[in-house]
C-alpha atoms as a PDB file:
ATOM      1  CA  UNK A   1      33.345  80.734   8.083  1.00  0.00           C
ATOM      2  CA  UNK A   2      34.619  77.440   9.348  1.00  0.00           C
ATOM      3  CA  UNK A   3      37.589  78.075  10.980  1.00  0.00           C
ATOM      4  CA  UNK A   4      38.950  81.206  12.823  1.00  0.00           C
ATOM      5  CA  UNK A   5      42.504  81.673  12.906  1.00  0.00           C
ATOM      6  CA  UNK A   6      44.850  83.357  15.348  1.00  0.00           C
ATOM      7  CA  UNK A   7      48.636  84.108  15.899  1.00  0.00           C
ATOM      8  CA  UNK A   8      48.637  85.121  18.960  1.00  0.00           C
ATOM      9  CA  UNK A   9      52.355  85.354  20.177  1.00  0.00           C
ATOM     10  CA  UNK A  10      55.808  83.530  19.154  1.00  0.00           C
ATOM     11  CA  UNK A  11      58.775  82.132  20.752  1.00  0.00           C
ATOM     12  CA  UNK A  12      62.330  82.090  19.455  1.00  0.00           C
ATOM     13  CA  UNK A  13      64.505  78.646  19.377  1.00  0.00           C
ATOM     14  CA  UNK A  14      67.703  78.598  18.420  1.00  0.00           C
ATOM     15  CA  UNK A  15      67.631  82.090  16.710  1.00  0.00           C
ATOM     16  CA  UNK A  16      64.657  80.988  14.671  1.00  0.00           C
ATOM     17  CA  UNK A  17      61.178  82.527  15.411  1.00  0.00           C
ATOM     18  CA  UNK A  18      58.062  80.210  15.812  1.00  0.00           C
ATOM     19  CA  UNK A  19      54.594  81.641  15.518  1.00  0.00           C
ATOM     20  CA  UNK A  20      51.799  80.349  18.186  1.00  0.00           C
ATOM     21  CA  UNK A  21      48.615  79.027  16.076  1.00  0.00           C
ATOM     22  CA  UNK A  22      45.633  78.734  17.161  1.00  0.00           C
ATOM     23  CA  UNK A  23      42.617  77.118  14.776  1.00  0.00           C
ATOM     24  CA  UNK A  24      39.117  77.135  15.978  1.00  0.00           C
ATOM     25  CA  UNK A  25      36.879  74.954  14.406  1.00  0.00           C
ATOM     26  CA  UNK A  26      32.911  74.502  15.413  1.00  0.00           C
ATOM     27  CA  UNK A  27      33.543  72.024  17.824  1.00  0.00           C
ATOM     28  CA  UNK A  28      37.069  72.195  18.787  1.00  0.00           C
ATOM     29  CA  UNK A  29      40.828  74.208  18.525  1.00  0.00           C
ATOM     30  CA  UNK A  30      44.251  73.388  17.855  1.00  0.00           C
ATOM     31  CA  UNK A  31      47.260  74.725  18.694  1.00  0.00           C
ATOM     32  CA  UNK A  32      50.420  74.537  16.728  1.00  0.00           C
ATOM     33  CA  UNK A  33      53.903  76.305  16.382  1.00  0.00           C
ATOM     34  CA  UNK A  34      55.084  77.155  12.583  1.00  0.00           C
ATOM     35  CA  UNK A  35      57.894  79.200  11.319  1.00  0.00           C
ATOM     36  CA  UNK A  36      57.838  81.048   8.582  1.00  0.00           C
ATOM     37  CA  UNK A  37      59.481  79.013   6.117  1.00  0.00           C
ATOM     38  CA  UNK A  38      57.484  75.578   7.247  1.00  0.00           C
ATOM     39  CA  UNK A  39      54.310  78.310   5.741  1.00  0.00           C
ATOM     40  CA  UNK A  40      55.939  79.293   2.861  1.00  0.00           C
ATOM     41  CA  UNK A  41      56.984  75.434   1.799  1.00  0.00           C
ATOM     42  CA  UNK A  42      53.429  74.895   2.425  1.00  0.00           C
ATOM     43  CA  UNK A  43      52.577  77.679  -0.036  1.00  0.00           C
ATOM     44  CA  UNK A  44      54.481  76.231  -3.033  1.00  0.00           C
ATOM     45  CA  UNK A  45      52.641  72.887  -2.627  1.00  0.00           C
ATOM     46  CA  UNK A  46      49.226  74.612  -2.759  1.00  0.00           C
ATOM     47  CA  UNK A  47      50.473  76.167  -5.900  1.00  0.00           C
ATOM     48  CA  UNK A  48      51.465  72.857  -7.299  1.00  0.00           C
ATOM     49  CA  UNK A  49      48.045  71.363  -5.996  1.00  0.00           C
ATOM     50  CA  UNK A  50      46.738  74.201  -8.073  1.00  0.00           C
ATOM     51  CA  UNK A  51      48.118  73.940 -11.180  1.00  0.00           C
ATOM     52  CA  UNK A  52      48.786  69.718 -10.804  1.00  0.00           C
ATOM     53  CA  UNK A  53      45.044  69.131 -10.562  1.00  0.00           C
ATOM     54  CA  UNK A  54      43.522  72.248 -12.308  1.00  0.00           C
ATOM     55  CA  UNK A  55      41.517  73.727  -9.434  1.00  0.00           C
ATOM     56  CA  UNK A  56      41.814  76.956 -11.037  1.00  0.00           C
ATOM     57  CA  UNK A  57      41.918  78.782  -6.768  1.00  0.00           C
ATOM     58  CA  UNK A  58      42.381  82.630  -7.042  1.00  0.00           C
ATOM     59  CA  UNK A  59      44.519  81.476  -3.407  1.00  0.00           C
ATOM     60  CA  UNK A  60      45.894  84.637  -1.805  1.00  0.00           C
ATOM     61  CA  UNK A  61      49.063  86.035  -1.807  1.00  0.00           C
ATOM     62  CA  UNK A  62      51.588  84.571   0.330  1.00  0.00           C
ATOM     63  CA  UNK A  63      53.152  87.217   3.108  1.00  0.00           C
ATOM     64  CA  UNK A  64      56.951  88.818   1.491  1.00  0.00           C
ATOM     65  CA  UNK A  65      59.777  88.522   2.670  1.00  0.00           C
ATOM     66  CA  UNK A  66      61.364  91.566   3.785  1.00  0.00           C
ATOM     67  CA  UNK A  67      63.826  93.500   1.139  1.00  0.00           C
ATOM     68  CA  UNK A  68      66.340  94.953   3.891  1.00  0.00           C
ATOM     69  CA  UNK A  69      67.130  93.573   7.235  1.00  0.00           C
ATOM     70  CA  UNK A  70      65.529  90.352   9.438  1.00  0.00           C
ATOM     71  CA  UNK A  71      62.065  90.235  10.488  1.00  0.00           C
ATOM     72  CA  UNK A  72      63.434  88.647  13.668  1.00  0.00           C
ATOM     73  CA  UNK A  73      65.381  91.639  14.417  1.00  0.00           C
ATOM     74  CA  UNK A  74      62.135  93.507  14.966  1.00  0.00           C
ATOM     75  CA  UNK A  75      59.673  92.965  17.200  1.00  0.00           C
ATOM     76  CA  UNK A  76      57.432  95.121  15.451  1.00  0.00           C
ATOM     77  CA  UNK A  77      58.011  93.139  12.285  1.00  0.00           C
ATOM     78  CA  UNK A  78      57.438  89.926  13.829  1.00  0.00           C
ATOM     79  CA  UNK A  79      53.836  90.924  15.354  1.00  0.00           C
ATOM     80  CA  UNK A  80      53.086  92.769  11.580  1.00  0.00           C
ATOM     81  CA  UNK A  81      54.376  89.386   9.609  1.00  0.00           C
ATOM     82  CA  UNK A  82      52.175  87.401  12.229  1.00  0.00           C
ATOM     83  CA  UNK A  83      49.068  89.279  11.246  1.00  0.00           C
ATOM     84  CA  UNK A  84      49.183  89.049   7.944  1.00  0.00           C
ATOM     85  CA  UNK A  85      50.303  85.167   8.053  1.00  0.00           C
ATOM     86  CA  UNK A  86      47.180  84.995  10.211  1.00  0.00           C
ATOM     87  CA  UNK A  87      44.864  86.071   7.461  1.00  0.00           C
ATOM     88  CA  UNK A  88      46.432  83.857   4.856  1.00  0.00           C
ATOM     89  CA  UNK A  89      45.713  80.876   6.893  1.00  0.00           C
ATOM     90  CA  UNK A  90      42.184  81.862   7.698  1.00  0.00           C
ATOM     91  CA  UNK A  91      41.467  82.183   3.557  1.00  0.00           C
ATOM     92  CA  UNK A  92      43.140  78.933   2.824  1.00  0.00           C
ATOM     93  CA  UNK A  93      41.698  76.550   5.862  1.00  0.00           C
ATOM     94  CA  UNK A  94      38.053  78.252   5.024  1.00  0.00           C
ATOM     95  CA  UNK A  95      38.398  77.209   1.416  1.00  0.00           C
ATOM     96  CA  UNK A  96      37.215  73.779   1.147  1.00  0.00           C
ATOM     97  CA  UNK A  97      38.320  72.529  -2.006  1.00  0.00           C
ATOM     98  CA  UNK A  98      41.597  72.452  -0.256  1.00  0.00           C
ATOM     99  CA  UNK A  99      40.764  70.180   2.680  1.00  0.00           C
ATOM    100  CA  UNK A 100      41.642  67.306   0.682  1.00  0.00           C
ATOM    101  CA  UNK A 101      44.915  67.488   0.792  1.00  0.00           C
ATOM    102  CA  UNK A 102      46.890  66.345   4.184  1.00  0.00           C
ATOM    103  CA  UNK A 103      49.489  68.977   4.554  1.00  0.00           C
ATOM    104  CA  UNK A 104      45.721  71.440   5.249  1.00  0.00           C
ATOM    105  CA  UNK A 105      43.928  69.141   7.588  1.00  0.00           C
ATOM    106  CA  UNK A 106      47.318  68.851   9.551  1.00  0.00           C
ATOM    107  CA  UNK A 107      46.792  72.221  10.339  1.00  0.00           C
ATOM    108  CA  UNK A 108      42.825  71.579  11.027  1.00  0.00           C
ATOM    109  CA  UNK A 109      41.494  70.479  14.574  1.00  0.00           C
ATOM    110  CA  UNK A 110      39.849  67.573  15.153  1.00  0.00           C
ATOM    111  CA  UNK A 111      36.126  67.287  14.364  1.00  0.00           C
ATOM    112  CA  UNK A 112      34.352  65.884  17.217  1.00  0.00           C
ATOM    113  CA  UNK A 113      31.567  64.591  14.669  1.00  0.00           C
ATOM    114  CA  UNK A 114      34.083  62.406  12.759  1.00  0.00           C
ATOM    115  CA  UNK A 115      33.221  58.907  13.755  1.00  0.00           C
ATOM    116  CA  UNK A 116      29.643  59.334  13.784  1.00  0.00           C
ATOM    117  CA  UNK A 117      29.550  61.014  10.282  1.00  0.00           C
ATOM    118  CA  UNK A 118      31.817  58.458   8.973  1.00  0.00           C
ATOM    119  CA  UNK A 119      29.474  55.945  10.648  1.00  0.00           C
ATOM    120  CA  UNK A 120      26.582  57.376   8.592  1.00  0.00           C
ATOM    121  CA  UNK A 121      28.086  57.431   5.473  1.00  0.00           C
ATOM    122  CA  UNK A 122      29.210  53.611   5.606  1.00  0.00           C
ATOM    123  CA  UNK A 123      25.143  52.945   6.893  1.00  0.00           C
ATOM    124  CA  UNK A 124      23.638  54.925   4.212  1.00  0.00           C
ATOM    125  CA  UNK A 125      26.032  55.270   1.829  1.00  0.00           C
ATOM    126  CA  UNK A 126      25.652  58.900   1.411  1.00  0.00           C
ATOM    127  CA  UNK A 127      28.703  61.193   0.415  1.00  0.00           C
ATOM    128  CA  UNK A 128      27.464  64.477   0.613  1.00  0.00           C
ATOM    129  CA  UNK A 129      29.690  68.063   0.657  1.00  0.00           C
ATOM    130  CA  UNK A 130      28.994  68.622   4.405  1.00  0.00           C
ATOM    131  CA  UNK A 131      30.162  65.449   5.674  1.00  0.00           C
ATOM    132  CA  UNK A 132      32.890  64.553   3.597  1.00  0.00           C
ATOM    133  CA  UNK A 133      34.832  67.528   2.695  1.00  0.00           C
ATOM    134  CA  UNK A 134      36.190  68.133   6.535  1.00  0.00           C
ATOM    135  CA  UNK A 135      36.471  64.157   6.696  1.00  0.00           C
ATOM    136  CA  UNK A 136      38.737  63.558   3.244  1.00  0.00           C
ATOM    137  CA  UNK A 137      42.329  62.763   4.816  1.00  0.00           C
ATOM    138  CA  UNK A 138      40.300  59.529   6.544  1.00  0.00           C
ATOM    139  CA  UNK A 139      38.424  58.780   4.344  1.00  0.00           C
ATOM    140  CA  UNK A 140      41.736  58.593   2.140  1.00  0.00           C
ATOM    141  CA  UNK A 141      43.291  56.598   4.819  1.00  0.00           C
ATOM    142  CA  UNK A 142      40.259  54.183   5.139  1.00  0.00           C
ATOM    143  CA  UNK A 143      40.122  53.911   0.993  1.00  0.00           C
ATOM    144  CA  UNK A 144      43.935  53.092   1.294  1.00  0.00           C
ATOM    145  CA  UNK A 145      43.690  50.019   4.515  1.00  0.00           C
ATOM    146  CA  UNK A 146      41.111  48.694   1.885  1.00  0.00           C
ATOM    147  CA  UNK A 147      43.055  48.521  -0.682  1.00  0.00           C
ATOM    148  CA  UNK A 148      46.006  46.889   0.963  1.00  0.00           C
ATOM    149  CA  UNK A 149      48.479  49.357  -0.542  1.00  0.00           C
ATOM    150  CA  UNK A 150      51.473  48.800   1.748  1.00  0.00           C
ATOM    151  CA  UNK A 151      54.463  48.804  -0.820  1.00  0.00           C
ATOM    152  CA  UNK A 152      55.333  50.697  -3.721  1.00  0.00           C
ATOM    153  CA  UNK A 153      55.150  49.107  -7.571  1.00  0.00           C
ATOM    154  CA  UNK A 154      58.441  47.207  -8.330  1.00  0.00           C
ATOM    155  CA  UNK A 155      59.453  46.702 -11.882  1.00  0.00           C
ATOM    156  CA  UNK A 156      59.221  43.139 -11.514  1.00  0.00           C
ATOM    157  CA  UNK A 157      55.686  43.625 -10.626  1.00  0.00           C
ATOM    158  CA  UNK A 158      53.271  42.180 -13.341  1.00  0.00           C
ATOM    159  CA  UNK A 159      50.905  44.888 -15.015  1.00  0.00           C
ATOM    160  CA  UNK A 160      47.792  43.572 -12.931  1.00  0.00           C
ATOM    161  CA  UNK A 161      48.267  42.734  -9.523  1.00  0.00           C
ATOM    162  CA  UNK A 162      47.724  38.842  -8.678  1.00  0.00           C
ATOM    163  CA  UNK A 163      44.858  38.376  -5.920  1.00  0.00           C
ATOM    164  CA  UNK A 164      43.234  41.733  -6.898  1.00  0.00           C
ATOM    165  CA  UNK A 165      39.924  41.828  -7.354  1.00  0.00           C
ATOM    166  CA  UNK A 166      38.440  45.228  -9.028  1.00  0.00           C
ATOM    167  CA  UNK A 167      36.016  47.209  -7.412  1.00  0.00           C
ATOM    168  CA  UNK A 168      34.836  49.869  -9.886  1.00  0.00           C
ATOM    169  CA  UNK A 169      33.555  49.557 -12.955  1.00  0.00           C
ATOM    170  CA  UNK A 170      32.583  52.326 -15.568  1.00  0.00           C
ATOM    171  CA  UNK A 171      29.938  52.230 -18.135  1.00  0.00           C
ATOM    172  CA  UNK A 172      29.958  55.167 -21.621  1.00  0.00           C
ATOM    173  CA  UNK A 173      26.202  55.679 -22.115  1.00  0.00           C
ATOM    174  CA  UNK A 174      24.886  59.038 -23.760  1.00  0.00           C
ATOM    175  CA  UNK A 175      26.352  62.169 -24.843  1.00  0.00           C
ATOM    176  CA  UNK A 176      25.590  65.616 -25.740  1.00  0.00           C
ATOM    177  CA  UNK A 177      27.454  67.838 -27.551  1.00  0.00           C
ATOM    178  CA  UNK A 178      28.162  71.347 -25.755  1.00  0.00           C
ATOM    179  CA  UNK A 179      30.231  74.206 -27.751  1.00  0.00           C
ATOM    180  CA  UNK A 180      33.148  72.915 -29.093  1.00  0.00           C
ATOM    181  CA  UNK A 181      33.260  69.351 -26.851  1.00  0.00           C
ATOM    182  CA  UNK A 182      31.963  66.120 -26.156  1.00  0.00           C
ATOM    183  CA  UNK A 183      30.065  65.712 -22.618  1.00  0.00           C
ATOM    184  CA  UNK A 184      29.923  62.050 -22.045  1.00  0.00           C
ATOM    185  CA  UNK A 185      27.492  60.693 -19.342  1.00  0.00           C
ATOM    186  CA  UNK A 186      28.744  58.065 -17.512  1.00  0.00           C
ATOM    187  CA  UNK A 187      27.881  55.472 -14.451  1.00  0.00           C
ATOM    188  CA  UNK A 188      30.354  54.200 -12.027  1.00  0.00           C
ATOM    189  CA  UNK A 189      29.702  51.030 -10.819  1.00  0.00           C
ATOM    190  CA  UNK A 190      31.085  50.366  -6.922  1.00  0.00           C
ATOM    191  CA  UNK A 191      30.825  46.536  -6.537  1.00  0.00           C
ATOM    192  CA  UNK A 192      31.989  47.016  -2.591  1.00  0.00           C
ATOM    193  CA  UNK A 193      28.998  48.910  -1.839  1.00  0.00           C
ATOM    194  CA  UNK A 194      26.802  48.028  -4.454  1.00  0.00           C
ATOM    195  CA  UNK A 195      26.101  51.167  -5.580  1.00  0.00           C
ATOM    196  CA  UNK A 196      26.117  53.506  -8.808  1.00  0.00           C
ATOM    197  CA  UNK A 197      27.007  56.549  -9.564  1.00  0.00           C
ATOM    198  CA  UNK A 198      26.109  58.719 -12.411  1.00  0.00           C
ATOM    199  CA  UNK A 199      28.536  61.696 -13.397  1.00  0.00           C
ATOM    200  CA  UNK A 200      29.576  63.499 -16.434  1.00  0.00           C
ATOM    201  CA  UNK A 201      32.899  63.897 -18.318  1.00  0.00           C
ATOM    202  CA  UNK A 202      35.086  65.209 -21.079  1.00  0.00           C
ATOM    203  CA  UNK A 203      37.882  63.851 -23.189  1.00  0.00           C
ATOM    204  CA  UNK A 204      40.301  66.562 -22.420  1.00  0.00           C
ATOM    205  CA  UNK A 205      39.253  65.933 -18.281  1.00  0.00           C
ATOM    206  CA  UNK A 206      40.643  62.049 -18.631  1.00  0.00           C
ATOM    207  CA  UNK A 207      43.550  62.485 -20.569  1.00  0.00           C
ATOM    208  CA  UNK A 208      44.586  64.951 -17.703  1.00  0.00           C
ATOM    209  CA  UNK A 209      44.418  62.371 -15.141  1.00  0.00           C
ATOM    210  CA  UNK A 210      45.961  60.280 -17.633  1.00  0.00           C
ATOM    211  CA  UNK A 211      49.030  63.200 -17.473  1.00  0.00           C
ATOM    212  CA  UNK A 212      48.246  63.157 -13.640  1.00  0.00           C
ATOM    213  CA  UNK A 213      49.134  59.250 -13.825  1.00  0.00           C
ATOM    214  CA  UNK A 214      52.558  59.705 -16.008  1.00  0.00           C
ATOM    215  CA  UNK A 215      53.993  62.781 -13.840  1.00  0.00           C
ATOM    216  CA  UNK A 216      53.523  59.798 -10.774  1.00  0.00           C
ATOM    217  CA  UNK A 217      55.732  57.585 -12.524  1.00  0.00           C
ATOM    218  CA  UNK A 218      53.276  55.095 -13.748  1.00  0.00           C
ATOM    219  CA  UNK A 219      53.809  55.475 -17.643  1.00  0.00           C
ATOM    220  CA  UNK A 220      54.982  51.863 -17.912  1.00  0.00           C
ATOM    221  CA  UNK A 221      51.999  50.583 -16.713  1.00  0.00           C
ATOM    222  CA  UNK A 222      49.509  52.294 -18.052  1.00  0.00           C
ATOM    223  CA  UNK A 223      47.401  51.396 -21.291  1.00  0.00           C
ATOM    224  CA  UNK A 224      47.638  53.838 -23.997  1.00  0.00           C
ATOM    225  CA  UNK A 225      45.066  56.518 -23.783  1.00  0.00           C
ATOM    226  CA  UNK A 226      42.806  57.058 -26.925  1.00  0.00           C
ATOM    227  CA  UNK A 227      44.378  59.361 -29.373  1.00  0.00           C
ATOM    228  CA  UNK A 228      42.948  62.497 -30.537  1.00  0.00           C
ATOM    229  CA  UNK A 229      42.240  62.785 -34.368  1.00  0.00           C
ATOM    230  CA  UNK A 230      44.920  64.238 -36.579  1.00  0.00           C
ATOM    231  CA  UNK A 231      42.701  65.323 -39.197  1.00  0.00           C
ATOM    232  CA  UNK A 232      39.253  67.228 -38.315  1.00  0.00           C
ATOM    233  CA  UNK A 233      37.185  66.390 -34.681  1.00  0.00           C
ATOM    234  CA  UNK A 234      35.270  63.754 -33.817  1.00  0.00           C
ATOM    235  CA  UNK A 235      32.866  66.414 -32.545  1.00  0.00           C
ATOM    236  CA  UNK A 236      31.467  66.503 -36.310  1.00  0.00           C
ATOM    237  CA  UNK A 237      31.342  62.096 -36.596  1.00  0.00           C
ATOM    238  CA  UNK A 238      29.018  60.643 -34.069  1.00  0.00           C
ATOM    239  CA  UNK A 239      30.510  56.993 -35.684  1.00  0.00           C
ATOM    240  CA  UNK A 240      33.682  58.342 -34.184  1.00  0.00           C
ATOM    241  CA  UNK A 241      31.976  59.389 -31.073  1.00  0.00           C
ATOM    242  CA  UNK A 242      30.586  56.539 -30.318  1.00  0.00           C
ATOM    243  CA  UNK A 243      33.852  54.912 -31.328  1.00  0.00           C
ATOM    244  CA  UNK A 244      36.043  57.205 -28.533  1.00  0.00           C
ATOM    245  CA  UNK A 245      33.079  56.208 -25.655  1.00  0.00           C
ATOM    246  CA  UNK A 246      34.113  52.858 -26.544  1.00  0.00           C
ATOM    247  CA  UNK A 247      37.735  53.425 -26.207  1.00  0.00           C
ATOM    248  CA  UNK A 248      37.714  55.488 -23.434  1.00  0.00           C
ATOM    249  CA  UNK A 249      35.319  53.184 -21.489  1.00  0.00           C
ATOM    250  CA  UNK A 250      37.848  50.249 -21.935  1.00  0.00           C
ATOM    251  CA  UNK A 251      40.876  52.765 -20.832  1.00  0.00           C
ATOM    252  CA  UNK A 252      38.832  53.376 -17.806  1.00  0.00           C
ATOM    253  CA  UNK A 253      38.199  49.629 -16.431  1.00  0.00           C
ATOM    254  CA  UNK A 254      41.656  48.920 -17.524  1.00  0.00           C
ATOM    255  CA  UNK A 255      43.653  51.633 -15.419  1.00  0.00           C
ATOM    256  CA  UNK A 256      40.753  50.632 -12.625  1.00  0.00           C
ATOM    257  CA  UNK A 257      41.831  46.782 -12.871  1.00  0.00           C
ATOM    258  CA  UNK A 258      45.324  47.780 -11.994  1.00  0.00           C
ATOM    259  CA  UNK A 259      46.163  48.000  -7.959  1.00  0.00           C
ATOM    260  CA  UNK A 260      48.485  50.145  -7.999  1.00  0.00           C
ATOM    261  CA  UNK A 261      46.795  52.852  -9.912  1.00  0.00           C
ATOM    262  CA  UNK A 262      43.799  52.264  -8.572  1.00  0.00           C
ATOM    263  CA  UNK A 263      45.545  53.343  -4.951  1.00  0.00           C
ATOM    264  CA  UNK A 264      47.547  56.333  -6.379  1.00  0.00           C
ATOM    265  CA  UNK A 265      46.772  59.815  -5.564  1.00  0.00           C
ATOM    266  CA  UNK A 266      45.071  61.138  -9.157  1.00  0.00           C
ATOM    267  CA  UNK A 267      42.602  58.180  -9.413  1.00  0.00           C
ATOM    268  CA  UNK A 268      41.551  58.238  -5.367  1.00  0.00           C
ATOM    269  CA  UNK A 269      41.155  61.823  -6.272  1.00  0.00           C
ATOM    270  CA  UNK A 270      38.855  60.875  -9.357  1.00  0.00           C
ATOM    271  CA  UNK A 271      36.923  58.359  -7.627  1.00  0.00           C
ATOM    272  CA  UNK A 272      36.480  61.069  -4.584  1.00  0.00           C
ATOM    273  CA  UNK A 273      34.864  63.823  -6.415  1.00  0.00           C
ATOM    274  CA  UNK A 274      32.524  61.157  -8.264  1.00  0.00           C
ATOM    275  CA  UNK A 275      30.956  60.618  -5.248  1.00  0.00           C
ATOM    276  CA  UNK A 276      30.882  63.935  -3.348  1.00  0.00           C
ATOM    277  CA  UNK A 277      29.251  65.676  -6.481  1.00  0.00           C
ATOM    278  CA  UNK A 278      27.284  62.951  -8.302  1.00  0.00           C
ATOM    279  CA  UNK A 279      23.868  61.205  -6.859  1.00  0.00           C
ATOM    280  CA  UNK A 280      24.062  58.192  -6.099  1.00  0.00           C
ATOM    281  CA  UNK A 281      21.404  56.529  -8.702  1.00  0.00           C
ATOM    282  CA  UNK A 282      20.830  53.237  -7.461  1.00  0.00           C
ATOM    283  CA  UNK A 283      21.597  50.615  -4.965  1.00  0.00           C
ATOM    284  CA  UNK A 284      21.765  46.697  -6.926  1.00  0.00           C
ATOM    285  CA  UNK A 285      21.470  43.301  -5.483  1.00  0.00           C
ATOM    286  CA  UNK A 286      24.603  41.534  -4.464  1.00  0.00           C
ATOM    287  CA  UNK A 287      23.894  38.442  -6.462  1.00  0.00           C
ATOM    288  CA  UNK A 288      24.132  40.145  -9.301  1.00  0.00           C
ATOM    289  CA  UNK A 289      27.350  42.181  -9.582  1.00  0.00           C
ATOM    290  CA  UNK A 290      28.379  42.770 -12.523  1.00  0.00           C
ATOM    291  CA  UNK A 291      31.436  40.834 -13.753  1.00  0.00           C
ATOM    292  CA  UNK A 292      34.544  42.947 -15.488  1.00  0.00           C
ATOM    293  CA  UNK A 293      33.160  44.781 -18.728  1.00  0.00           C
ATOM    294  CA  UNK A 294      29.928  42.895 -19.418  1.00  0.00           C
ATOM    295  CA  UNK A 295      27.900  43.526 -15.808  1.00  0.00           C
ATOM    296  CA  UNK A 296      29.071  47.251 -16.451  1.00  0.00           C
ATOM    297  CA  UNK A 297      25.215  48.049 -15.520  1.00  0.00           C
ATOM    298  CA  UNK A 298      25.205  51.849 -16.626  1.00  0.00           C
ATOM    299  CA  UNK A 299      28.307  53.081 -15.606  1.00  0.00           C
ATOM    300  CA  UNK A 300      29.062  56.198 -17.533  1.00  0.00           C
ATOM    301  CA  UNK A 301      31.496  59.363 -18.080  1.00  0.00           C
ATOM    302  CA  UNK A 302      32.718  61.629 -15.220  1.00  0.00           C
ATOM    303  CA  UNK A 303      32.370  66.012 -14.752  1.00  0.00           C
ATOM    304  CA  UNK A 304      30.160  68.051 -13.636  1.00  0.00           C
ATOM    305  CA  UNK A 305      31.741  71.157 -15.595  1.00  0.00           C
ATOM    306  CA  UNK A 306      34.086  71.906 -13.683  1.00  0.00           C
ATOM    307  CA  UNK A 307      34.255  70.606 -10.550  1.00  0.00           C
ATOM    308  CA  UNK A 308      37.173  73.321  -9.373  1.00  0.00           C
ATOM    309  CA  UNK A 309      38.405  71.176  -6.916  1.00  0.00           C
ATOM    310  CA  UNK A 310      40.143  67.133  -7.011  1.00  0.00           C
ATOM    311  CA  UNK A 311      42.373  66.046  -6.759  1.00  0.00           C
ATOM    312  CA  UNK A 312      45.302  65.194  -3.259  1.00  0.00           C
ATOM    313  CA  UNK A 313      43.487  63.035  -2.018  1.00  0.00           C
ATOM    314  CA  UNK A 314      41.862  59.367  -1.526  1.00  0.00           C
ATOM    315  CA  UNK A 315      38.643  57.861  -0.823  1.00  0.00           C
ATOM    316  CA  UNK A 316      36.308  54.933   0.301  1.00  0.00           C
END
């Protein structure tokens, strides 16, 4: 266990009671003061999280609210609701599929390591589990400050961004068929690091980042995602396999080629888990970076079945 959690008192302001937090991490603590009800919003947007980006969490049941009377009437009610808000926050910061998201590291102390893990990972290019889980929220705002994202997408805006100059690139190679699905294999292609990655994917995964992308208000500017067959599968054609790699592939770099999709949350969240979870297969000479679709050097689909994250989240 990461973190150790511990409500150790309250105070009341203005009629309203605040509960005394204290997180201990390995290397450090934090205090803060939370009332109930700044818990319980938080709460609803893990449930969101949840369902928004398919983690599939068992997450635990949020303290009740009391059927008769005012907790803060009772001191005795207070210390009892402080308890068991103390072991709901010990489940949820010790569950590290949520440490993506920045409303859960606000509530996480600082980790003394940071700068020299982050320091590593820009040296050797390494993203493993260890480092980067605790580290996601800067790594987010690092991926962001790259990206220049400083403004929101006007209407006016053309569909690709003047001045922006992709950085990832994704390359369909193999498949095998599983069940009742289509695993694709697929390489990334990071042309800021020069660096591949090689991960696996699904149809059904995409088009629910594809969803991801529409709920965040980006459905004018996104290219149409391949459509699914009205008659039989394309599990039984491997023409029409091979045909849906292709389109999919193109969907891919296009959506990538776009700045403002390439900085929103579901696609930093994509790019993320591709490089906590997949190896990173091999380093490539600068001079020879690939160039749009053709220098697509193996880049491939995405999923390692299933990842249960990521998401909220954003990367380097």
């Amino acid at each position: 266990m990461k973190y150790l959690v511990t409500i150790s008192g309250f105070e009341t302001r203005n009629d309203v009671i605040f509960y005394k937090i204290t997180v201990n991490g390995l290397h450090n603590s934090k205090v803060i003061y939370k009332r109930y009800s700044d818990l319980r919003a938080l709460n609803e947007q893990l449930i969101q999280k949840n369902h928004e980006f398919k983690l599939k969490l068992n997450l635990p049941k949020f303290p009740k609210k009391k059927l008769f009377g005012r907790t803060k009437h009772s001191e005795t009610d207070i210390v009892t609701r402080g308890l068991e808000l103390q072991q709901y926050l010990e489940i949820i910061l010790n569950t590290s599929m949520l440490w993506t998201f920045s409303f859960i590291r606000d509530l996480q102390p600082l980790n003394e390591a940071f700068e020299e893990s982050i320091n590593q990972l820009c040296t050797n290019h390494q993203y493993t589990k260890d480092v980067c889980w605790p580290q996601m929220q800067e790594l987010k705002q690092q991926y962001l400050q790259r990206h220049d994202v400083s403004s929101s997408p006007s209407k006016s805006q053309s569909k690709k961004t003047n001045g922006y100059k992709q950085r990832y690139y994704f390359k369909f190679e193999e498949y095998v068929k599983q069940q009742d699905y289509v695993l694709y294999s697929v390489t990334l292609t990071d042309q800021k690091k020069n660096i591949k990655y090689q991960f696996n994917t699904r149809y059904s995964k995409l088009k629910d980042y594809h969803s991801l992308l529409e709920n965040k208000q980006f459905k004018n500017q996104l290219p149409p995602f391949p459509k699914r067959k009205l008659i039989g599968q394309t599990f039984d054609n491997p023409d029409e396999i091979h045909e849906r790699q292709n389109q999919l592939e193109t969907y891919l770099n296009e959506i990538f080629s776009i700045k403002e999709l390439v900085s929103s949350e579901p696609l930093v969240y994509f790019i993320i888990r591709i490089k906590l979870e997949s190896k990173a297969i091999q380093e490539f000479d600068q001079h020879h970076r690939c160039s749009r679709y053709s220098q697509q050097v193996n880049c491939s689909s995405l999923e390692k079945e299933p990842f249960e994250i990521p998401k909220n989240i954003q990367s380097c």
